[in-house]
Protein backbone atom coordinates (compact mmCIF):
# COMPACT_ATOMS: atom_id res chain seq x y z
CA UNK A 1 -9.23 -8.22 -0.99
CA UNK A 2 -10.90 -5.37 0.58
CA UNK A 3 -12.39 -2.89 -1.34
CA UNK A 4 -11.24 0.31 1.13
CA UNK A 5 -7.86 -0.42 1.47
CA UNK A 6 -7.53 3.05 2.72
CA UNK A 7 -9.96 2.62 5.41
CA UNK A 8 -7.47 2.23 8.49
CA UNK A 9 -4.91 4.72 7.56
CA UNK A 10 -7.80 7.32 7.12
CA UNK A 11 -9.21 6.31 10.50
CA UNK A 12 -5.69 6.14 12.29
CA UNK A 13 -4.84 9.25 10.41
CA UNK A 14 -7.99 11.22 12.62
CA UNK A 15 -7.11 9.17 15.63
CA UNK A 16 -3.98 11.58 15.00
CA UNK A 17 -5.69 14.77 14.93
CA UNK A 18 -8.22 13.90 17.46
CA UNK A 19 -5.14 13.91 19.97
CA UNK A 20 -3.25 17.09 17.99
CA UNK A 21 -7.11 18.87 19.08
CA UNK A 22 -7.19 17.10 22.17
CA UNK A 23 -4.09 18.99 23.85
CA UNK A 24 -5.70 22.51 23.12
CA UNK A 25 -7.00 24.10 26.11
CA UNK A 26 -8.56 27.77 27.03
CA UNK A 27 -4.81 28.29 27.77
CA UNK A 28 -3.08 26.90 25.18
CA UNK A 29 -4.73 27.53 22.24
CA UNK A 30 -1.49 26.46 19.51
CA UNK A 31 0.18 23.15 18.49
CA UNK A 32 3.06 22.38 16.73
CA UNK A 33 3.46 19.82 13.75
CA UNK A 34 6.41 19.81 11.63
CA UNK A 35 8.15 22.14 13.67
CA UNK A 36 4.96 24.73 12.19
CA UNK A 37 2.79 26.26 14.63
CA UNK A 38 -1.17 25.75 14.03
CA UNK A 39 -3.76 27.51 15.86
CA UNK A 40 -7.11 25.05 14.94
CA UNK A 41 -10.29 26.23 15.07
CA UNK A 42 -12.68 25.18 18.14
CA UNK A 43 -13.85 21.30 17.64
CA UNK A 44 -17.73 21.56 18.66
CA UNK A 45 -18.74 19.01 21.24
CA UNK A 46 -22.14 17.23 21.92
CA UNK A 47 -23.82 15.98 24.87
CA UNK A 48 -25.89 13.29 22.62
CA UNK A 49 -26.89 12.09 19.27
CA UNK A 50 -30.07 15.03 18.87
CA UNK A 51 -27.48 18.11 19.76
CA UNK A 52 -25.46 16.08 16.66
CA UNK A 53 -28.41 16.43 14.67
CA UNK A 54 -29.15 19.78 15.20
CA UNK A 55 -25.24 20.35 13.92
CA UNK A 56 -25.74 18.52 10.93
CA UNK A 57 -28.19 20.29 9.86
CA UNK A 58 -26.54 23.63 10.95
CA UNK A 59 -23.38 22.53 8.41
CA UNK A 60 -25.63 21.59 5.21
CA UNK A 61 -27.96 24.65 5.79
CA UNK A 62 -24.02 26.56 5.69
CA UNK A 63 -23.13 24.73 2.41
CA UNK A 64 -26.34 26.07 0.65
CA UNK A 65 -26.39 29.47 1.56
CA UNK A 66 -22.94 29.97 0.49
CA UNK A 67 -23.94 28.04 -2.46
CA UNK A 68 -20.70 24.97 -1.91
CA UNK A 69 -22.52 22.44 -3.83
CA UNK A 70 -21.82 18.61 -3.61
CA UNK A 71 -23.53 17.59 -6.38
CA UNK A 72 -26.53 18.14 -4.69
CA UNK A 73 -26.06 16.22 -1.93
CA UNK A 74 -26.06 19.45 0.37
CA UNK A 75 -29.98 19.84 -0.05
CA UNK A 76 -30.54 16.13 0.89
CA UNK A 77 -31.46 16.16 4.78
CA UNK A 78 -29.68 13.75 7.38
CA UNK A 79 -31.51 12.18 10.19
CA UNK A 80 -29.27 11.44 13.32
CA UNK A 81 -30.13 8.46 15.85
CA UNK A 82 -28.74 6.77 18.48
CA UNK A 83 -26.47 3.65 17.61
CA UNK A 84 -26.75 0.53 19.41
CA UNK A 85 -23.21 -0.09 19.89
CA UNK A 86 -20.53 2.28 21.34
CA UNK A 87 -17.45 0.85 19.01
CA UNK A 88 -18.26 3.13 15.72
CA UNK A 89 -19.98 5.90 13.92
CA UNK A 90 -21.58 5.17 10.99
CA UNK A 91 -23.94 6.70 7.70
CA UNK A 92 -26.38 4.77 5.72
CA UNK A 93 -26.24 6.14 2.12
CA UNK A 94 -29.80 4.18 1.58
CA UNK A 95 -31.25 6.28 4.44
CA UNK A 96 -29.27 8.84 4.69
CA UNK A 97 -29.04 8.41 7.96
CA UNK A 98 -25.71 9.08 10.86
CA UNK A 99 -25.71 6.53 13.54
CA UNK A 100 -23.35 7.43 16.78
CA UNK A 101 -23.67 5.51 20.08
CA UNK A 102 -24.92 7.63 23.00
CA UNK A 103 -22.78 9.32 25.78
CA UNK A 104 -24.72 7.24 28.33
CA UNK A 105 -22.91 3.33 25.95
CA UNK A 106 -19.53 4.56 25.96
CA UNK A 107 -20.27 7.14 23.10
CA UNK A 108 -18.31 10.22 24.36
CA UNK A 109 -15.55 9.77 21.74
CA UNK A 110 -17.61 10.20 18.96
CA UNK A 111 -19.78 12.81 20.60
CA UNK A 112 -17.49 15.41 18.86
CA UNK A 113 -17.49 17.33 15.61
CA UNK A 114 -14.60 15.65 14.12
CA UNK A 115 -16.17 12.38 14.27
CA UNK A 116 -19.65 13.92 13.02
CA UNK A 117 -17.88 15.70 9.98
CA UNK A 118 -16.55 12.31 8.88
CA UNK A 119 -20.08 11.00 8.32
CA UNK A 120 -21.27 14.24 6.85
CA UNK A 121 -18.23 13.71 4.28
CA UNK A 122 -19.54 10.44 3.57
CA UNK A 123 -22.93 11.88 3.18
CA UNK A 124 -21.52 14.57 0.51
CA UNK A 125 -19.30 12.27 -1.19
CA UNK A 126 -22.28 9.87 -2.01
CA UNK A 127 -20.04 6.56 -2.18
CA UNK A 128 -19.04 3.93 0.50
CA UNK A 129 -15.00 3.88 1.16
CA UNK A 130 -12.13 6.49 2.24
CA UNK A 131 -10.45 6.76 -0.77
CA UNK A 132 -8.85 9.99 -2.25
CA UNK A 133 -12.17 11.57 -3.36
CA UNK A 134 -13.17 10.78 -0.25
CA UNK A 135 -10.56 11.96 1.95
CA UNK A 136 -11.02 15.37 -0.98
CA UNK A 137 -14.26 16.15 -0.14
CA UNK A 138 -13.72 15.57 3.79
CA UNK A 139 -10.98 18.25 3.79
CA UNK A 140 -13.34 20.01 1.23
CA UNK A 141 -15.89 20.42 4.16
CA UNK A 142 -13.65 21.48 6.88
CA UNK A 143 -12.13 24.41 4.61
CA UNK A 144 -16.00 25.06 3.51
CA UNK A 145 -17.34 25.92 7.34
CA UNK A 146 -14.39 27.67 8.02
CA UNK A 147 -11.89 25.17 9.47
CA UNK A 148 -8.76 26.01 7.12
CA UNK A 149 -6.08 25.09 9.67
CA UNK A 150 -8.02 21.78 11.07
CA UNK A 151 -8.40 20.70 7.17
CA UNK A 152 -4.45 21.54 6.76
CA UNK A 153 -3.43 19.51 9.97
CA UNK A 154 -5.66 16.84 8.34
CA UNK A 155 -3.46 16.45 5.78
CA UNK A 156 -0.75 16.64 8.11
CA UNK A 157 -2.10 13.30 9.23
CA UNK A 158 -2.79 11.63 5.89
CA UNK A 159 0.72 12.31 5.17
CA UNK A 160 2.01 10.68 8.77
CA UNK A 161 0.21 7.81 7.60
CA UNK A 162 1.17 7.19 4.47
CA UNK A 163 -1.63 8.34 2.84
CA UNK A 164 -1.17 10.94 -0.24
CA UNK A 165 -1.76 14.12 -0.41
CA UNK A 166 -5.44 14.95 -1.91
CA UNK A 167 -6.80 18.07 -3.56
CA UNK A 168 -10.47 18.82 -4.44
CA UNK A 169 -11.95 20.36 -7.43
CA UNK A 170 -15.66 19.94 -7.01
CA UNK A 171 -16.90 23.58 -5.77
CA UNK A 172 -13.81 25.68 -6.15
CA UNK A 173 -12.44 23.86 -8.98
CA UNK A 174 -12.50 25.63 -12.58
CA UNK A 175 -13.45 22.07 -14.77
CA UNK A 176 -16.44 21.69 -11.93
CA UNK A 177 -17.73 24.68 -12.55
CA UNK A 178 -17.00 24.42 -16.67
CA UNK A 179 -18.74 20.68 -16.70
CA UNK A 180 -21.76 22.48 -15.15
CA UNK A 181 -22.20 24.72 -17.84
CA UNK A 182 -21.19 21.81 -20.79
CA UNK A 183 -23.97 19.66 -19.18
CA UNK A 184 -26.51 22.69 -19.31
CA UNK A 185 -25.10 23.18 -23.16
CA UNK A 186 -25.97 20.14 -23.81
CA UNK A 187 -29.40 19.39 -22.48
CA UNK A 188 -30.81 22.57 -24.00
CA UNK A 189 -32.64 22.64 -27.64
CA UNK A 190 -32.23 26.21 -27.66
CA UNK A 191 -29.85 27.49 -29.52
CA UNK A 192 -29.31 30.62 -27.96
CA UNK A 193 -28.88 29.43 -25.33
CA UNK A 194 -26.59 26.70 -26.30
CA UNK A 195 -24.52 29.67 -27.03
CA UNK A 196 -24.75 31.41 -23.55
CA UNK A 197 -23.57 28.47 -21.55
CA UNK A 198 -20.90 27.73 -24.14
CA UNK A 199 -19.58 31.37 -23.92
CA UNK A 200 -19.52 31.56 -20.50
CA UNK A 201 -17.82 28.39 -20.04
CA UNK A 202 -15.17 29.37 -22.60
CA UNK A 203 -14.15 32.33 -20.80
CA UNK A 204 -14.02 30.94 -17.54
CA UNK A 205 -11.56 28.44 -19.25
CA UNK A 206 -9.49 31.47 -20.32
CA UNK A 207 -9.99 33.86 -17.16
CA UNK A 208 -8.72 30.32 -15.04
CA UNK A 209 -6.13 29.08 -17.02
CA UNK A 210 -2.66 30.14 -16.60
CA UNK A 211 -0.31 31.24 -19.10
CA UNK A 212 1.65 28.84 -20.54
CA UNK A 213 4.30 30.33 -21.20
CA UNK A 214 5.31 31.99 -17.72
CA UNK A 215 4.31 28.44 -16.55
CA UNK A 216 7.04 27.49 -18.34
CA UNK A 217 9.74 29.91 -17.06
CA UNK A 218 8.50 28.93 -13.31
CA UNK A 219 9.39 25.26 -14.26
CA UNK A 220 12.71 24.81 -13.42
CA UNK A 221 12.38 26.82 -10.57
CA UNK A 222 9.47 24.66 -9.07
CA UNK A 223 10.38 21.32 -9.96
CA UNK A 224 13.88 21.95 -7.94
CA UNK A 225 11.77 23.19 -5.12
CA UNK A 226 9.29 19.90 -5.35
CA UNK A 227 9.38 16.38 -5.64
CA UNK A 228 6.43 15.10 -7.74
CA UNK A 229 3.39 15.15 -6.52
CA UNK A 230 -0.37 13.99 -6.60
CA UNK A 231 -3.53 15.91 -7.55
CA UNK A 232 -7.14 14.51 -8.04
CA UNK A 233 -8.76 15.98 -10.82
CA UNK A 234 -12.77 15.64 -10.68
CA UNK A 235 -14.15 15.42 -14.25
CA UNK A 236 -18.06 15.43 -13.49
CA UNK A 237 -20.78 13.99 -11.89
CA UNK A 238 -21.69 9.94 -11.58
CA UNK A 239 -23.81 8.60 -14.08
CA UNK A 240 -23.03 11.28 -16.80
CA UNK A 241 -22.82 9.52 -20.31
CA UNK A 242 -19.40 10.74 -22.07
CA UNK A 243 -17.15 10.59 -19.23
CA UNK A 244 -14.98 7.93 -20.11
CA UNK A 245 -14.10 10.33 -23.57
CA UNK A 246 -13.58 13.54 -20.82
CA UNK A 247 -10.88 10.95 -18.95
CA UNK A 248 -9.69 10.02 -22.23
CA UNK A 249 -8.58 13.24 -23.74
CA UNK A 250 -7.52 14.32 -20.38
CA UNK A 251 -5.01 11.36 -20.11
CA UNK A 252 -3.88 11.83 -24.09
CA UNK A 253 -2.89 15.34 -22.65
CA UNK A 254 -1.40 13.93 -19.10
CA UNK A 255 0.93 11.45 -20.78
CA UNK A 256 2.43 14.23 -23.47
CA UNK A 257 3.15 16.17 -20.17
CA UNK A 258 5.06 13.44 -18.42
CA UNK A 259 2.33 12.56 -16.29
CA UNK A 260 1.12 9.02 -14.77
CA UNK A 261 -3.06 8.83 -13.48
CA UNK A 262 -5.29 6.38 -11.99
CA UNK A 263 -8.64 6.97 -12.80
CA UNK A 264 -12.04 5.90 -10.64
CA UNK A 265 -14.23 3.25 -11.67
CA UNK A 266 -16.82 5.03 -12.67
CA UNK A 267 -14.70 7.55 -14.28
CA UNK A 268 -15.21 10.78 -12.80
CA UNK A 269 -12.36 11.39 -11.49
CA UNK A 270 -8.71 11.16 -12.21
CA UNK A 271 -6.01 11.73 -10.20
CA UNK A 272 -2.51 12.99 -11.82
CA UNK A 273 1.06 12.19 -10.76
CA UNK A 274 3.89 14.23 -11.41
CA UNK A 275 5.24 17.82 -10.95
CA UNK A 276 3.51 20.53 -9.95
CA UNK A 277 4.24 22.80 -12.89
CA UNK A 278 3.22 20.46 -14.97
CA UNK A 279 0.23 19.38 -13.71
CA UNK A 280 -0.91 23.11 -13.99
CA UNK A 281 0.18 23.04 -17.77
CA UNK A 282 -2.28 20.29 -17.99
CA UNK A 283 -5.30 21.29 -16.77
CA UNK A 284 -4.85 24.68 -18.15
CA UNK A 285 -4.29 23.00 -21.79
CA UNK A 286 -7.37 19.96 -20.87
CA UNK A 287 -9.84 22.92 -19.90
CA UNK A 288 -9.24 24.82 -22.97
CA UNK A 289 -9.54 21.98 -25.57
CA UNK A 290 -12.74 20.12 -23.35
CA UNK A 291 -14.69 23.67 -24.08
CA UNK A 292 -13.45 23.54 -27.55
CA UNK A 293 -14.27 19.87 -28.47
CA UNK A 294 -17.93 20.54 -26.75
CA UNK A 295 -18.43 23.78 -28.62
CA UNK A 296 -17.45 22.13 -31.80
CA UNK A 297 -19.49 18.64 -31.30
CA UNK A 298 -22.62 21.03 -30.63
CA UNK A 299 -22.08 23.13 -33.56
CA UNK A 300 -22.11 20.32 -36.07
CA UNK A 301 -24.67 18.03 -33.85
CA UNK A 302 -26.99 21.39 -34.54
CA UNK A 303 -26.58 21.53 -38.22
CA UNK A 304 -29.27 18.71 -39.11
CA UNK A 305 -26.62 16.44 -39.90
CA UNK A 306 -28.46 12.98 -39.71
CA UNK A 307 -25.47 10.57 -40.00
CA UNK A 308 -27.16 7.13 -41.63
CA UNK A 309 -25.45 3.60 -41.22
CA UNK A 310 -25.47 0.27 -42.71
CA UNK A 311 -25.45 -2.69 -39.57
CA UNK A 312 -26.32 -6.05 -39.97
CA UNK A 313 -29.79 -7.01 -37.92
CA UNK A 314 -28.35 -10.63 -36.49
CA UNK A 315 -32.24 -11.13 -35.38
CA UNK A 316 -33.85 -10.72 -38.88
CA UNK A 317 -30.75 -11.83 -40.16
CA UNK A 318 -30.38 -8.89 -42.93
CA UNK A 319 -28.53 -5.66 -43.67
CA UNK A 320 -30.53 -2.56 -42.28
CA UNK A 321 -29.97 1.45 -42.17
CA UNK A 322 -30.78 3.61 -39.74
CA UNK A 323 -29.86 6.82 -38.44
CA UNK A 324 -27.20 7.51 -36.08
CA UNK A 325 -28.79 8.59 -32.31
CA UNK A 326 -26.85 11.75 -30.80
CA UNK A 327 -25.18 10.31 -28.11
CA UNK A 328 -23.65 7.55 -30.62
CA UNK A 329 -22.51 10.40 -32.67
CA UNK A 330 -20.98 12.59 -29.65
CA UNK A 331 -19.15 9.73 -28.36
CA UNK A 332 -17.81 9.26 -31.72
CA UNK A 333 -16.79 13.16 -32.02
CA UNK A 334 -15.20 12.89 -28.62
CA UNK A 335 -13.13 9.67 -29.21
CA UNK A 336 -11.87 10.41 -32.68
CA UNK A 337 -11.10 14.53 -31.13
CA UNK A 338 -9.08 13.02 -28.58
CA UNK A 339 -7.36 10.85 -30.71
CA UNK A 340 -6.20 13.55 -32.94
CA UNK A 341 -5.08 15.70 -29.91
CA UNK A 342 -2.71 13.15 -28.82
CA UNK A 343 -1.13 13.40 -32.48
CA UNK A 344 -0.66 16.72 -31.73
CA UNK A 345 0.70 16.78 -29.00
CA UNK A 346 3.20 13.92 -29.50
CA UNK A 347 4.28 15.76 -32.57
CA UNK A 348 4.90 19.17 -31.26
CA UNK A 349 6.69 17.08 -28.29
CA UNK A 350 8.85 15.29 -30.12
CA UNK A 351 9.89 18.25 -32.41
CA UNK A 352 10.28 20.64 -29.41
CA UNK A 353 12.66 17.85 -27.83
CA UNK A 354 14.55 17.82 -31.06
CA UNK A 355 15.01 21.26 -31.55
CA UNK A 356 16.02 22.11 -27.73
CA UNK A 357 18.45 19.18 -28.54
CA UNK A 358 19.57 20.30 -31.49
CA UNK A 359 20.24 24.31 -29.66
CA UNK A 360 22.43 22.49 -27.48
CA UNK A 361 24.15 21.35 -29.99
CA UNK A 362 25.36 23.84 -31.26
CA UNK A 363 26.00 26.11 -29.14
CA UNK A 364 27.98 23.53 -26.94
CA UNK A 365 30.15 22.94 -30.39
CA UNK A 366 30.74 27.07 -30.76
CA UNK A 367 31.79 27.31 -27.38
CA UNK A 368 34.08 23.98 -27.64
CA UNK A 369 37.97 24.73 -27.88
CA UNK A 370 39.06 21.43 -26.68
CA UNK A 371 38.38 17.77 -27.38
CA UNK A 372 38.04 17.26 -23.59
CA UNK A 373 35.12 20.31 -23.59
CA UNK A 374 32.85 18.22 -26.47
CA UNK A 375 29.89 17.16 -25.46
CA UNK A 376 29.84 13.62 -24.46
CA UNK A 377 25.58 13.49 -24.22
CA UNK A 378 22.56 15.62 -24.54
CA UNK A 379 22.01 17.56 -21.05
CA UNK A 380 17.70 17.69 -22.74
CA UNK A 381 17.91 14.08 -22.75
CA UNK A 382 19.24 13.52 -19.65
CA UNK A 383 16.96 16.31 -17.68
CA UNK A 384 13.88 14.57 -19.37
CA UNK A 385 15.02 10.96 -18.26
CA UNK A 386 15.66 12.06 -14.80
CA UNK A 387 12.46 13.26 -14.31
CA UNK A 388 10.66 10.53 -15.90
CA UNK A 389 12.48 7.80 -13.73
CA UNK A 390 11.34 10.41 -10.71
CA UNK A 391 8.00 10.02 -11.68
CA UNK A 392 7.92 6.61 -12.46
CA UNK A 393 9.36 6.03 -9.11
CA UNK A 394 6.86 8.30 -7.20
CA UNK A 395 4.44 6.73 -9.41
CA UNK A 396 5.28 3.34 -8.35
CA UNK A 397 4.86 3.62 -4.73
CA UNK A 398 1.73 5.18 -4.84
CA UNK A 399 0.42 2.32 -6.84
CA UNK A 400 2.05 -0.13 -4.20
CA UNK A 401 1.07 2.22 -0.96
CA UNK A 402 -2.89 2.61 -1.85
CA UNK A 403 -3.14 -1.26 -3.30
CA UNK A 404 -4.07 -0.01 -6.80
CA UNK A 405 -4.19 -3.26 -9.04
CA UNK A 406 -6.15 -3.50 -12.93
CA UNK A 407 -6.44 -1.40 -15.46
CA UNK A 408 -8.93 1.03 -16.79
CA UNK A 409 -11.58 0.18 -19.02
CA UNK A 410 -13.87 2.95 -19.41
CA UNK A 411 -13.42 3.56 -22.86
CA UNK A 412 -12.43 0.03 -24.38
CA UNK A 413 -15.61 -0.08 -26.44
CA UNK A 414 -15.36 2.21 -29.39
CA UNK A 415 -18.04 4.26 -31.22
CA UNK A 416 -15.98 5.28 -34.06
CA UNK A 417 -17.42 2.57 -35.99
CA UNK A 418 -20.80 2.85 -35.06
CA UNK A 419 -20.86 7.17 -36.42
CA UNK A 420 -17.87 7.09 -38.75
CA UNK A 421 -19.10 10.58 -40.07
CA UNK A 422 -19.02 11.68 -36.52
CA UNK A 423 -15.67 10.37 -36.01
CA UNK A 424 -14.66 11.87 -39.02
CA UNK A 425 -15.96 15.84 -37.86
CA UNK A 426 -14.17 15.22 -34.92
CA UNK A 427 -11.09 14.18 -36.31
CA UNK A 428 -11.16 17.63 -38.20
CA UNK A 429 -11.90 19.61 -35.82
CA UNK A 430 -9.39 18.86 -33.14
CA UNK A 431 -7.08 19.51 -36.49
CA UNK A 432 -8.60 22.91 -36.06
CA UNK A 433 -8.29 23.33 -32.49
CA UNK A 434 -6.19 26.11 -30.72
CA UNK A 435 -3.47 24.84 -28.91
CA UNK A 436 -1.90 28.41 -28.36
CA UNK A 437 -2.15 31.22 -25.66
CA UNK A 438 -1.86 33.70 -28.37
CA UNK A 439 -3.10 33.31 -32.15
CA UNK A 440 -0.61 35.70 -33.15
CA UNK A 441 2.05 34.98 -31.95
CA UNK A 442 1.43 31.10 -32.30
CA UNK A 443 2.70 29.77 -29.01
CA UNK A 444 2.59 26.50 -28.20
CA UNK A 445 0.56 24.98 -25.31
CA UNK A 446 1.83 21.81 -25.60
CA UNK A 447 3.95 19.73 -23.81
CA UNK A 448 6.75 21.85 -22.19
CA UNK A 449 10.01 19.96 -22.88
């Protein structure tokens, strides 16, 4: 089985725009899609593979002095050369290296900046394939050197070819920019300045997050407007230890919010299926509660706490105890926090379900003055099963469309075990945690029924 299945709709998909951009002229400078007029911005051209070069570098010199970071991938130079062949374009992530074939071997179509963006996306992204996160941080790039409209008739294509609809997160994103400052948090032994990133992280959390409860008067209005949809979600960088505990409390908060996900292999990124409005409550509620659960693992990893355990030494074939390292015991904070969370949340569900039920109820039997006027069902119950079966459904054929087979297995192996003191501080302190918009008033940011 291949391991890009989305590797010909994504290259079919800029066959597409190629001839949208291809009809422009000094004349005729608009095209229409959809029945929606687009006026693209000009597609550079090249007359061979050094002119390329000299563009390439043009674009990641852009990204860094408007400070669009790919993880760091912007400062890494690309070398351009010739290519052999005439049939593709390629980039070596070993050498980070672009490889187009020469005007002079039947290399004029890829003499264009279309084509060279695609291998500068591959560049950014830093993995082989054309997956979602892929396809993200190509339309990323366009919007990021000032192509809006190209990027937007890019997913104009994607859609024409079945492929979904992809958001980014990385650079503009709020958790992006959040995980930066978590990661700083944590690799500090200061503890001022602990406190600095943490502070700043929290209120970006609360000058990005919406408010929960006009999210939840837009609702209805949005969800009759939309059909669910798909957003990817970035959670952090590649090789990050925790991750699979980030994806973990995000999905605990997903699945209370009638979402579905698929999450990548490696964990860093998770893309969430449903509707819009609540997909917003999510991240707004997942932001909140990842600076929280941070704030609160740092607080008690700082107070000296050495956590000592009992394990059995199969080698020297005895009982020994040792203390706990920190990254045994954060893991174990972060599972057993997320774990609690999803209590929560399934609670205040289920009795926010039962009491809009309940309403209903009631006010349907005040207003009855005929048998024939009773209620026959709950109208709650049936909204909610409508628009689970419309996400299962939309669910469904995304799973089926993109090839997506297995299971997730990032976090299968626990730590709870291994730091049960750990476990048990987390356990407390997502007890503790806020899951309001207002203290005072003590409104829920839970699951919107």
């Amino acid at each position: 089985m291949s391991t890009d299945p989305d590797r010909w709709a994504a290259y079919a998909a800029e066959d597409r725009l190629a001839a949208w951009l291809d009809t422009l002229t000094p004349e005729r400078a608009e095209i229409t899609v959809d029945g929606r007029t687009f006026r693209p911005e000009t597609e550079p051209r090249f007359t061979d593979p050094d002119a390329a070069g000299r563009y390439v570098d043009r674009v990641l010199a852009h990204l860094r002095e408007r400070g669009k970071q790919y993880g760091g991938r912007e400062a890494v130079p690309v070398a351009v050369r010739p290519r052999r062949g005439n049939r593709a374009a390629t980039y070596s992530l070993s050498t980070a290296t672009i490889a187009v074939p020469p005007f002079e071997r039947g290399g004029r179509w890829a003499l264009r900046g279309l084509v060279v963006l695609h291998e500068i996306a591959h560049h950014l992204h830093g993995e082989d394939g054309h997956g979602p996160a892929w396809r993200g941080t190509f339309v990323r790039l366009l919007e990021d050197i000032g192509s809006p409209v190209t990027a937007e008739l890019l997913q104009h294509a994607y859609a024409e070819e079945g492929l979904g609809q992809v958001t980014h997160s990385v650079d503009d994103g709020t958790l992006a920019r959040i995980a930066k400052l978590l990661r700083q948090a944590e690799g500090t032994h200061n503890e001022h300045e602990r406190e600095a990133f943490l502070a700043k992280a929290q209120g970006m959390a609360t000058k990005a997050s919406i408010a929960l409860a006009l999210a939840r008067a837009h609702t209805a209005r949005q969800e009759r407007r939309d059909q669910p949809v798909a957003e990817s979600y970035r959670i952090g960088e590649p090789g990050k230890r925790g991750l699979a505990r980030y994806v973990r409390l995000l999905l605990n908060v997903a699945h209370t919010n009638d979402l579905r996900c698929t999450i990548s292999h490696d964990s860093t990124a998770v893309t969430l299926y449903g509707f819009a409005a609540d997909i917003e409550v999510t991240k707004a509620l997942y932001e909140s509660l990842l600076v929280q659960m941070v704030t609160d693992c740092e607080r008690f990893l700082a107070s000296g706490k050495r956590e000592v355990v009992r394990s059995w030494n199969a080698r020297r074939r005895r009982w020994e105890t040792k203390p706990v390292a920190t990254i045994t015991a954060r893991l174990a904070f972060y599972e057993a926090y997320a774990m609690r969370i999803h209590q929560r949340l399934d609670a205040a569900r289920k009795a926010e379900i039962a009491a809009a039920s309940a309403q209903e109820r009631a006010s349907t039997a005040s207003d009855a003055t005929s048998p024939a006027s009773a209620p026959t069902s709950s109208e709650t119950a049936l909204a909610l099963r409508e628009k689970e079966l419309a996400v299962h459904d939309y669910f469904a054929d995304a799973l089926r469309r993109n090839r997506v087979r297995g299971s997730w297995k990032g976090d299968r192996r626990s730590s709870i075990d291994a730091a049960p003191a750990a476990a048990g501080e987390g356990h407390r302190a997502a007890g503790r945690a806020r899951l309001t918009d207002d203290p005072a008033r003590g409104r829920q940011l839970g699951p919107a029924g």
